[in-house]
Each structure stands twice: as structure tokens, then as C-alpha cells.
Protein backbone atom coordinates (compact mmCIF):
# COMPACT_ATOMS: atom_id res chain seq x y z
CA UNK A 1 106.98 97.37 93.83
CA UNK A 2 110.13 96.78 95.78
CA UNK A 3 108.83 96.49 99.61
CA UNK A 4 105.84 95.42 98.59
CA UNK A 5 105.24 92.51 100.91
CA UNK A 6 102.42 90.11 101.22
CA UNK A 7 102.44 88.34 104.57
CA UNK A 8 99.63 84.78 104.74
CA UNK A 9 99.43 82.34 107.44
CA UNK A 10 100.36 78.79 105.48
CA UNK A 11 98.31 76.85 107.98
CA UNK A 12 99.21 73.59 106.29
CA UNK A 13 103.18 74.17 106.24
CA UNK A 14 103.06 75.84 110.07
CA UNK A 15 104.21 78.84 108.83
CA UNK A 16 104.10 81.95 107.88
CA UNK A 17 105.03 83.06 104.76
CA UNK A 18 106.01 86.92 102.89
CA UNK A 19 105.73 86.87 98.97
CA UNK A 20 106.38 89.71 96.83
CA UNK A 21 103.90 90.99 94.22
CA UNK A 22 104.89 88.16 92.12
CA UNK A 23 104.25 85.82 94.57
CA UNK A 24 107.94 84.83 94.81
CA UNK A 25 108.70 83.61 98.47
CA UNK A 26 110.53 86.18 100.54
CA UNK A 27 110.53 84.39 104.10
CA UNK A 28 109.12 82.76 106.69
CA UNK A 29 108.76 82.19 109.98
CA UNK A 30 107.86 78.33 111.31
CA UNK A 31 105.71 77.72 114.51
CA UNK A 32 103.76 74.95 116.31
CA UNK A 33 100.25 76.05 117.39
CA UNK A 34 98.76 74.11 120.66
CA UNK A 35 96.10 74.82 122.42
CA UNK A 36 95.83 78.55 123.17
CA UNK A 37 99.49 78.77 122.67
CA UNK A 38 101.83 79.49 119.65
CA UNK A 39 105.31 79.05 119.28
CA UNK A 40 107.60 80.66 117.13
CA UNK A 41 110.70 78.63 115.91
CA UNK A 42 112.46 79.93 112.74
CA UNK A 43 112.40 82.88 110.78
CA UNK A 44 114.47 83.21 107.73
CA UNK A 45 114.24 85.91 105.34
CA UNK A 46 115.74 84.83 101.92
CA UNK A 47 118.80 86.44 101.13
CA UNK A 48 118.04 88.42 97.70
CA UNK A 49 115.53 89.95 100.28
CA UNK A 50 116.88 90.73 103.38
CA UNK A 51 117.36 94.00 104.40
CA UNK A 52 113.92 95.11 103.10
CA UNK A 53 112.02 94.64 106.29
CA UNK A 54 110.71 90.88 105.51
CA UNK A 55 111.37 89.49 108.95
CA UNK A 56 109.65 92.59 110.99
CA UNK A 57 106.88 92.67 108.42
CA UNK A 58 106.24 88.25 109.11
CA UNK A 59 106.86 88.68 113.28
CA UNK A 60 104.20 92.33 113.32
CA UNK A 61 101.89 90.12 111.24
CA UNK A 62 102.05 87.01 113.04
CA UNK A 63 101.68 88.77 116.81
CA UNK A 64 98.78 90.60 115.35
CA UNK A 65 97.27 87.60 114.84
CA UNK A 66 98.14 85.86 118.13
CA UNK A 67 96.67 88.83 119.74
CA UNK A 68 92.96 88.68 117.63
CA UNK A 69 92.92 85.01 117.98
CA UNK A 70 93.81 84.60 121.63
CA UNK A 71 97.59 83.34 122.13
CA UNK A 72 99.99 83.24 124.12
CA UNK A 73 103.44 83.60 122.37
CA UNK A 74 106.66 81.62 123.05
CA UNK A 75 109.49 82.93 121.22
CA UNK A 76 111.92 80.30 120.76
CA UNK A 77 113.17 81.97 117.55
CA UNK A 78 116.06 84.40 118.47
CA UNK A 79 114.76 86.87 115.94
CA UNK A 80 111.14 87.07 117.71
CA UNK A 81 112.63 87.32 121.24
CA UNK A 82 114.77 90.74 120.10
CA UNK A 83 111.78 91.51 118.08
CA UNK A 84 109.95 91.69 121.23
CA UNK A 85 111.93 93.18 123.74
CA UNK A 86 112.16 95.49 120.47
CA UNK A 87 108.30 96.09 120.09
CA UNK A 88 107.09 96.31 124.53
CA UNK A 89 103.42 96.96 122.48
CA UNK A 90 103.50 92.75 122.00
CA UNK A 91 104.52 92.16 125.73
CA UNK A 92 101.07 91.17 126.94
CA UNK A 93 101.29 88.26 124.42
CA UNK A 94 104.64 86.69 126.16
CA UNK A 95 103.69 83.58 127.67
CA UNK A 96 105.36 82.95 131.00
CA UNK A 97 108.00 80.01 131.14
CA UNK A 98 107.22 79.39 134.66
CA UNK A 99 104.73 77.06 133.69
């Protein structure tokens, strides 16, 4: 299936990572996890595969999971801070820079 896309936290690589149904890498998006805090650094979507949703499928996936397990978010990652000013349902995740 074309969109299907299969998004898996690759705790050993800091990253999270979107395969197809054939398990062919579609993109990723790199972070470093501290205590109660995650930040988000890269996302790439490979190109054969952008335009498909990849990227908005990783950052949904990855704030969903900041928000079960507790983070804060800091989007250093262009991509995730338009994703969020994008998506005002993630706001309460945004950690504050004043600290």
C-alpha cells in the first residue's frame, strides 16, 4: 500500500524511524532524550517518499509519545517547530526556553 506507513521508536539509534510495508526506511526524525525532556533535532523524509505525509506521520507519532510518557518537547528541528505552531493540540508539550 502506498501511504502505508509504519512509524517505531529506534531507541538504540535515537530516533525515530517510518518504514513502508516492506520495511524499506522512509524517514526519520533524530532526538536526545534527558531526563523528563526530549529533544527533537532532524527529520528527514527520504526523497522517493516525500510528499506522502512521512514527516507529519514521524512528528504526530513521536509527540504522542512524549505526551503518554511524560516530556517536555524542545523542537530544535525546524520541521517540528512549524509542525507545532501547525498542530496548537501539542502546545502543552513545548518546554519553555526560559530555563
Amino acid at each position: 500500500m502506498e501511504n502505508d506507513i509504519r512509524v517505531a521508536d529506534a531507541r538504540e539509534r535515537s530516533r525515530y524511524e517510518a518504514h513502508d510495508a516492506d520495511g524499506t526506511l522512509m524517514g526519520f526524525v533524530d532526538y536526545h532524550l534527558r531526563p523528563g525532556v526530549i529533544t527533537f533535532l532532524h527529520a528527514e523524509t527520504l526523497p522517493e517518499f516525500r510528499g506522502r505525509g512521512v514527516a507529519g506521520t514521524i512528528a504526530a507519532r513521536s509527540l504522542d509519545d512524549a505526551r503518554v510518557l511524560g516530556l517536555q518537547v524542545k523542537p530544535a528541528c525546524p520541521f517540528y517547530q512549524t509542525f507545532l505552531e501547525e498542530h496548537p493540540e501539542y502546545a502543552d508539550l513545548l518546554k519553555e526556553t526560559a530555563q
